[in-house]
C-alpha atoms as a PDB file:
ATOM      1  CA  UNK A   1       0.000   0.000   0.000  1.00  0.00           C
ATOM      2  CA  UNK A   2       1.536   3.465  -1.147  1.00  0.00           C
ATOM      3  CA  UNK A   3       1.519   5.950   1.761  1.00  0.00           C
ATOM      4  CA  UNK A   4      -0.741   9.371   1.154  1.00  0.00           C
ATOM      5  CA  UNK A   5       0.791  12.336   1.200  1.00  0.00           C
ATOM      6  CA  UNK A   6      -1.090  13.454   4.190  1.00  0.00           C
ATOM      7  CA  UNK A   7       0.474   9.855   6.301  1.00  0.00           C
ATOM      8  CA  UNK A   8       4.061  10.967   5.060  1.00  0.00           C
ATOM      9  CA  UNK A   9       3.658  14.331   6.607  1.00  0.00           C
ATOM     10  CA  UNK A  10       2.060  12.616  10.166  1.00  0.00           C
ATOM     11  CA  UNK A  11       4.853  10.666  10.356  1.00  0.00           C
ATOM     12  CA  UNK A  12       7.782  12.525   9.077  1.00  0.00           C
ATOM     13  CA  UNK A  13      10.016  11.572  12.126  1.00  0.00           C
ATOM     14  CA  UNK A  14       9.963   8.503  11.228  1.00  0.00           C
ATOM     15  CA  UNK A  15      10.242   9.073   7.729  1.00  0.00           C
ATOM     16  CA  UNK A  16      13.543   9.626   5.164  1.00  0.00           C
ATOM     17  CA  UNK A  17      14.407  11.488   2.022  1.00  0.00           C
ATOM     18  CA  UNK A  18      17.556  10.173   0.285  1.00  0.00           C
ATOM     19  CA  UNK A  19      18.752  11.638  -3.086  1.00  0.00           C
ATOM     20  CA  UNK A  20      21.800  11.906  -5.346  1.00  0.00           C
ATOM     21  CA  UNK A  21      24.032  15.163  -5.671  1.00  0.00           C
ATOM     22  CA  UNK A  22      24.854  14.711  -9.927  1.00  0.00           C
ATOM     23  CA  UNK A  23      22.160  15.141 -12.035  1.00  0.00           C
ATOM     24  CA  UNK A  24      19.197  15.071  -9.093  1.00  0.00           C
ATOM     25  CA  UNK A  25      20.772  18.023  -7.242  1.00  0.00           C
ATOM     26  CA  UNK A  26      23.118  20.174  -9.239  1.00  0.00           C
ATOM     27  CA  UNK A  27      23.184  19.886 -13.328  1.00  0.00           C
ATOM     28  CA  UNK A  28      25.718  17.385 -14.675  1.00  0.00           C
ATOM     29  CA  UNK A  29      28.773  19.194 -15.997  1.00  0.00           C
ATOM     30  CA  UNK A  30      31.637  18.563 -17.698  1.00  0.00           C
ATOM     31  CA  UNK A  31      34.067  18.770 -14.801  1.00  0.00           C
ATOM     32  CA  UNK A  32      33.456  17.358 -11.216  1.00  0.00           C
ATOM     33  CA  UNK A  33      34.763  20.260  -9.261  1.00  0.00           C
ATOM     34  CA  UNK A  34      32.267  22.856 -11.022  1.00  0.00           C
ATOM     35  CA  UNK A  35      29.434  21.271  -9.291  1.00  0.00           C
ATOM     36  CA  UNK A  36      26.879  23.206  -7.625  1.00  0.00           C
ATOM     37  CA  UNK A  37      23.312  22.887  -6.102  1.00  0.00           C
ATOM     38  CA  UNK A  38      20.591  24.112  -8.245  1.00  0.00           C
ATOM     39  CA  UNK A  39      19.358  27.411  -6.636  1.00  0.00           C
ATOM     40  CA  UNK A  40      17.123  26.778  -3.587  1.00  0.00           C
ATOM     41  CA  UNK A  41      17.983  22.845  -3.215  1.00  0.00           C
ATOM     42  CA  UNK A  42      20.211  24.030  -0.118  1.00  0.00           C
ATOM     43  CA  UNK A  43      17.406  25.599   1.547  1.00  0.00           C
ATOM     44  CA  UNK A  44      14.803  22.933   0.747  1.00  0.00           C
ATOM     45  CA  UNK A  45      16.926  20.668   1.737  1.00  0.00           C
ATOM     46  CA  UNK A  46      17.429  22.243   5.099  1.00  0.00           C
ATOM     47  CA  UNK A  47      14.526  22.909   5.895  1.00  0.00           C
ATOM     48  CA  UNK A  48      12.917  19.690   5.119  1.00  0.00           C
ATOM     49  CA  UNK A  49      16.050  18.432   8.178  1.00  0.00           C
ATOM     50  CA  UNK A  50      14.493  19.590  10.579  1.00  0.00           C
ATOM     51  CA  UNK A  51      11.303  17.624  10.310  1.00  0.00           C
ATOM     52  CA  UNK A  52      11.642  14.296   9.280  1.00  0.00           C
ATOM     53  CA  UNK A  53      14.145  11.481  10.581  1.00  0.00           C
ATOM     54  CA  UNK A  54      16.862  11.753   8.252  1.00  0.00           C
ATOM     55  CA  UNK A  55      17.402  14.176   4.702  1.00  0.00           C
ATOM     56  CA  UNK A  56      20.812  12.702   2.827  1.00  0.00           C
ATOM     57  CA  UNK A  57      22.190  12.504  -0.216  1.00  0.00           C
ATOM     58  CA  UNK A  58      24.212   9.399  -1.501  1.00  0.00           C
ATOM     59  CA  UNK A  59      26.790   9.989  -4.951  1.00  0.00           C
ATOM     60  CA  UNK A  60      29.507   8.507  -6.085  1.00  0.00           C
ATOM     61  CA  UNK A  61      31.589  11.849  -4.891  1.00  0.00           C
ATOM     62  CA  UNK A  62      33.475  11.620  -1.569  1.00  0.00           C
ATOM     63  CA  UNK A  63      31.340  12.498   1.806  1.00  0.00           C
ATOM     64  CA  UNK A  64      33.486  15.376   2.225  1.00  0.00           C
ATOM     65  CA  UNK A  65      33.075  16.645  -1.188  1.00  0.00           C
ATOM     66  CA  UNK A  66      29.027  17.031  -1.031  1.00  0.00           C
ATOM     67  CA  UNK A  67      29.115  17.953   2.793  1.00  0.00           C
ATOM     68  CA  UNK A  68      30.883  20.977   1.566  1.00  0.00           C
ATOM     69  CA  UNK A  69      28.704  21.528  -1.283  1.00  0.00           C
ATOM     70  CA  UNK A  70      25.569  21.502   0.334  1.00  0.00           C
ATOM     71  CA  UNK A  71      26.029  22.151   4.179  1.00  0.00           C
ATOM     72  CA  UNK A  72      24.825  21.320   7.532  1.00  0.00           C
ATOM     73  CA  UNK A  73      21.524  19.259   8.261  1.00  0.00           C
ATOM     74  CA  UNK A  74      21.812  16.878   5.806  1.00  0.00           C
ATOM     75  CA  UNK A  75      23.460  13.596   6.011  1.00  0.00           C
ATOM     76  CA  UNK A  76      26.084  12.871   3.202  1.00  0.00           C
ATOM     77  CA  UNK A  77      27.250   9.765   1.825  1.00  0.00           C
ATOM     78  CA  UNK A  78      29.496   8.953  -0.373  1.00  0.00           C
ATOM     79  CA  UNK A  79      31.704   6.276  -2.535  1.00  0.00           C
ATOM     80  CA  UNK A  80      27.454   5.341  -3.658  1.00  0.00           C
ATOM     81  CA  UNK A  81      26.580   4.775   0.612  1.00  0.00           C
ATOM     82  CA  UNK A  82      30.344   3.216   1.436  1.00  0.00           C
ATOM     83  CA  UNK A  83      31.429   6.462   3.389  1.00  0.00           C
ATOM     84  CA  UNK A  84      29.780   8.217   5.888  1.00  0.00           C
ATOM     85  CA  UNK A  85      30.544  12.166   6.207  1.00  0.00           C
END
């Protein structure tokens, strides 16, 4: 059974939003390092942190690498979920 919108928002602490940082947060580009959020993800992303359970984002990238691009609240992973930030 595929939860409502309204029982997601009830139960956000107990609830997750994982995403990737190429191509799902910032465009792809031709080189790595030029990498950005698309305006406003940082701030969604923020403020959707401090309501449910856990907000990450899982790439390929190193932890470090999207912890710095997108900042603190959300959970980064990286090496595809191998490291933890």
């Amino acid at each position: 059974m595929t939860p409502t919108p309204s029982d997601v928002s009830a139960r956000r602490a107990e609830a997750g939003i994982l995403l990737d940082f190429d191509g799902s947060l910032s465009e792809i580009v031709p080189v790595p390092e030029e990498a950005h959020p698309v305006d406003g993800a940082v701030d969604v992303l923020t403020a959707l942190a401090r309501s449910f359970r856990i907000v990450a984002v899982i790439s390929g990238r190193r932890a470090a690498d999207v912890a710095a691009r997108i900042g603190p609240g959300v959970r980064c992973f990286g090496l595809y979920g191998r490291e933890d930030e």
